[in-house]
Protein backbone atom coordinates (compact mmCIF):
# COMPACT_ATOMS: atom_id res chain seq x y z
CA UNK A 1 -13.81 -11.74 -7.26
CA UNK A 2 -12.66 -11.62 -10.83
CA UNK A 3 -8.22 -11.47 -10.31
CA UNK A 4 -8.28 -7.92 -12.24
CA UNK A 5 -9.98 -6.90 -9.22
CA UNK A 6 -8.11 -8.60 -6.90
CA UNK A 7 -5.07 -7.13 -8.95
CA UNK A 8 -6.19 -3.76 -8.23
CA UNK A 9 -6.65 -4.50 -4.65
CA UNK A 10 -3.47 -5.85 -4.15
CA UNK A 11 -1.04 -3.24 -6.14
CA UNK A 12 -3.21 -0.46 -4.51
CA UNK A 13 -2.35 -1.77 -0.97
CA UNK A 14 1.38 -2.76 -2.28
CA UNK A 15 1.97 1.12 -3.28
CA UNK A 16 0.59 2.79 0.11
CA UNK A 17 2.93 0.18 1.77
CA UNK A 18 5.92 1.34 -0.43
CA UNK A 19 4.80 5.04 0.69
CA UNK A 20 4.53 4.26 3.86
CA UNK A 21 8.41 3.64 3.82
CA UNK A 22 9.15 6.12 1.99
CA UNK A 23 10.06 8.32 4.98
CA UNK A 24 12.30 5.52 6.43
CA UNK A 25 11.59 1.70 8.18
CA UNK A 26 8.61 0.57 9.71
CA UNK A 27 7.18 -2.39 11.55
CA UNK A 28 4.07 -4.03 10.17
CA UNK A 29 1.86 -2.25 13.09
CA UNK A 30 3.33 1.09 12.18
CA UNK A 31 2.80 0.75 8.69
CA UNK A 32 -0.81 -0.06 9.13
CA UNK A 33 -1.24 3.03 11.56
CA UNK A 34 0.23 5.49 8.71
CA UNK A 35 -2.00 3.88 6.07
CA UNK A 36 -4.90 4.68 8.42
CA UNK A 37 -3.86 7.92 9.60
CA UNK A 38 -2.63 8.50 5.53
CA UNK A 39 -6.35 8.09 4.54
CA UNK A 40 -8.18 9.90 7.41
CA UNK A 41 -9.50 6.08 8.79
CA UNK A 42 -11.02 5.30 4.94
CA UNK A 43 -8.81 2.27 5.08
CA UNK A 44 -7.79 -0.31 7.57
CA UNK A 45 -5.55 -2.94 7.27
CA UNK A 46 -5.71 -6.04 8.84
CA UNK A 47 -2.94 -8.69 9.76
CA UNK A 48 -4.28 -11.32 7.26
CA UNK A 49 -3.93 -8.69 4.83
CA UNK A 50 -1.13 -6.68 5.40
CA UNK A 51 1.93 -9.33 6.21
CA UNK A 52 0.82 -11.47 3.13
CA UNK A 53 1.41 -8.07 0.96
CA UNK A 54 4.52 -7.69 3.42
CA UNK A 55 6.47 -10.91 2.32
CA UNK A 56 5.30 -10.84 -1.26
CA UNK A 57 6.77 -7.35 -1.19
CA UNK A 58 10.10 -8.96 0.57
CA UNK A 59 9.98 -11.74 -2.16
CA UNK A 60 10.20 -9.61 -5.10
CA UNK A 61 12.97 -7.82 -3.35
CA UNK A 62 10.78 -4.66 -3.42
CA UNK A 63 11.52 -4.27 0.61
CA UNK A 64 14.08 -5.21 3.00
CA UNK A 65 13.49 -6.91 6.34
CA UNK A 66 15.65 -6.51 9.33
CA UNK A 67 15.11 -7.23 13.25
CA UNK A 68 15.00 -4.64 15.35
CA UNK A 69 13.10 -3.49 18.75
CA UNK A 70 9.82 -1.31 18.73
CA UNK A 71 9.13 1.97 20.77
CA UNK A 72 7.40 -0.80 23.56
CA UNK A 73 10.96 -2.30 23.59
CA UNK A 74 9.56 -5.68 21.66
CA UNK A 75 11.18 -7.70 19.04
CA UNK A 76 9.52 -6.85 15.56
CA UNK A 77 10.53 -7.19 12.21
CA UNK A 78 11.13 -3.97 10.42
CA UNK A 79 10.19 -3.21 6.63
CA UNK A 80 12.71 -0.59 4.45
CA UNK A 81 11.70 0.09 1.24
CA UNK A 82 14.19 -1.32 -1.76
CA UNK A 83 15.87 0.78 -4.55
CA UNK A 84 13.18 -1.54 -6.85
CA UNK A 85 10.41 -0.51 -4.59
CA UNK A 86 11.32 3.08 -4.85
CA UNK A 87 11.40 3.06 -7.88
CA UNK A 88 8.42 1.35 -8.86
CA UNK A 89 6.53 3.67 -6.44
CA UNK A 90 8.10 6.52 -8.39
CA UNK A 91 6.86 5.15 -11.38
CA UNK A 92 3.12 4.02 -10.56
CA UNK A 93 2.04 6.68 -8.04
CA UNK A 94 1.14 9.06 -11.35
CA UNK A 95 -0.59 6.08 -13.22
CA UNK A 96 -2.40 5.35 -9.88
CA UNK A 97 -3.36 9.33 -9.76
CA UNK A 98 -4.80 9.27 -13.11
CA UNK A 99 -6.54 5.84 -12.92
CA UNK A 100 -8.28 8.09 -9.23
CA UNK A 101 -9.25 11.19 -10.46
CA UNK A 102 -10.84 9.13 -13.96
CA UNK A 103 -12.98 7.10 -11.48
CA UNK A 104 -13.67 10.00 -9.53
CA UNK A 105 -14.68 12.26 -12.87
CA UNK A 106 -16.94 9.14 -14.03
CA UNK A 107 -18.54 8.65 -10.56
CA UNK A 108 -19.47 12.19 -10.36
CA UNK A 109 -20.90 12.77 -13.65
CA UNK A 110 -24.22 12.65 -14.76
CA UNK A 111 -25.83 8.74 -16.12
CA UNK A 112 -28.09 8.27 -18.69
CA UNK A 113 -31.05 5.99 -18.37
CA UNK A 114 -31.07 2.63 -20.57
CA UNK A 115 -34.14 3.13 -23.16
């Protein structure tokens, strides 16, 4: 896969992560819930993807970690999103709209046939 793609992938999947947060911290299973409950089930995300994003997230300082207990009463580490991250998300979540709703205008229009 060409990196633009995986580019795509990857800030895609870092923004829903930032908006998952947005309404306060999470633990990496709870943030993969919302993201499936976010898109009606359209996407799931898996460990090996989700706590890769997770620490590259942490190492650009774009989310906090902390230790904490979950509602089961285990030990889990807990993600808050950053002043950076909430900021970025401010900034990209209209570019991301756009960049949609041109893919989805494209895919639903008409093609012409190669002559």
């Amino acid at each position: 896969m060409p990196d633009t793609e995986l580019n795509i992938l990857r800030e895609s999947l870092d923004l829903l992560i930032l908006k998952s947060l947005s309404g306060g911290p999470k633990h990496g299973y709870a943030i993969a819930e919302w993201i499936e409950q976010a898109t009606q089930t359209v996407l799931m995300v898996d460990e090996g993807t989700l706590y890769p994003a997770l620490h590259r997230l942490a190492r650009k300082r774009l989310v906090v970690t902390e230790w904490g207990l979950s509602e089961n009463n285990r030990r889990a580490k807990f993600y808050a999103i950053a002043p950076a991250g909430r900021a970025l998300l401010r900034a990209h979540t209209p570019i991301w709209h756009r960049y949609a709703e041109g893919i989805a205008i494209a895919l639903r229009s008409a093609t012409e046939t190669a002559r």
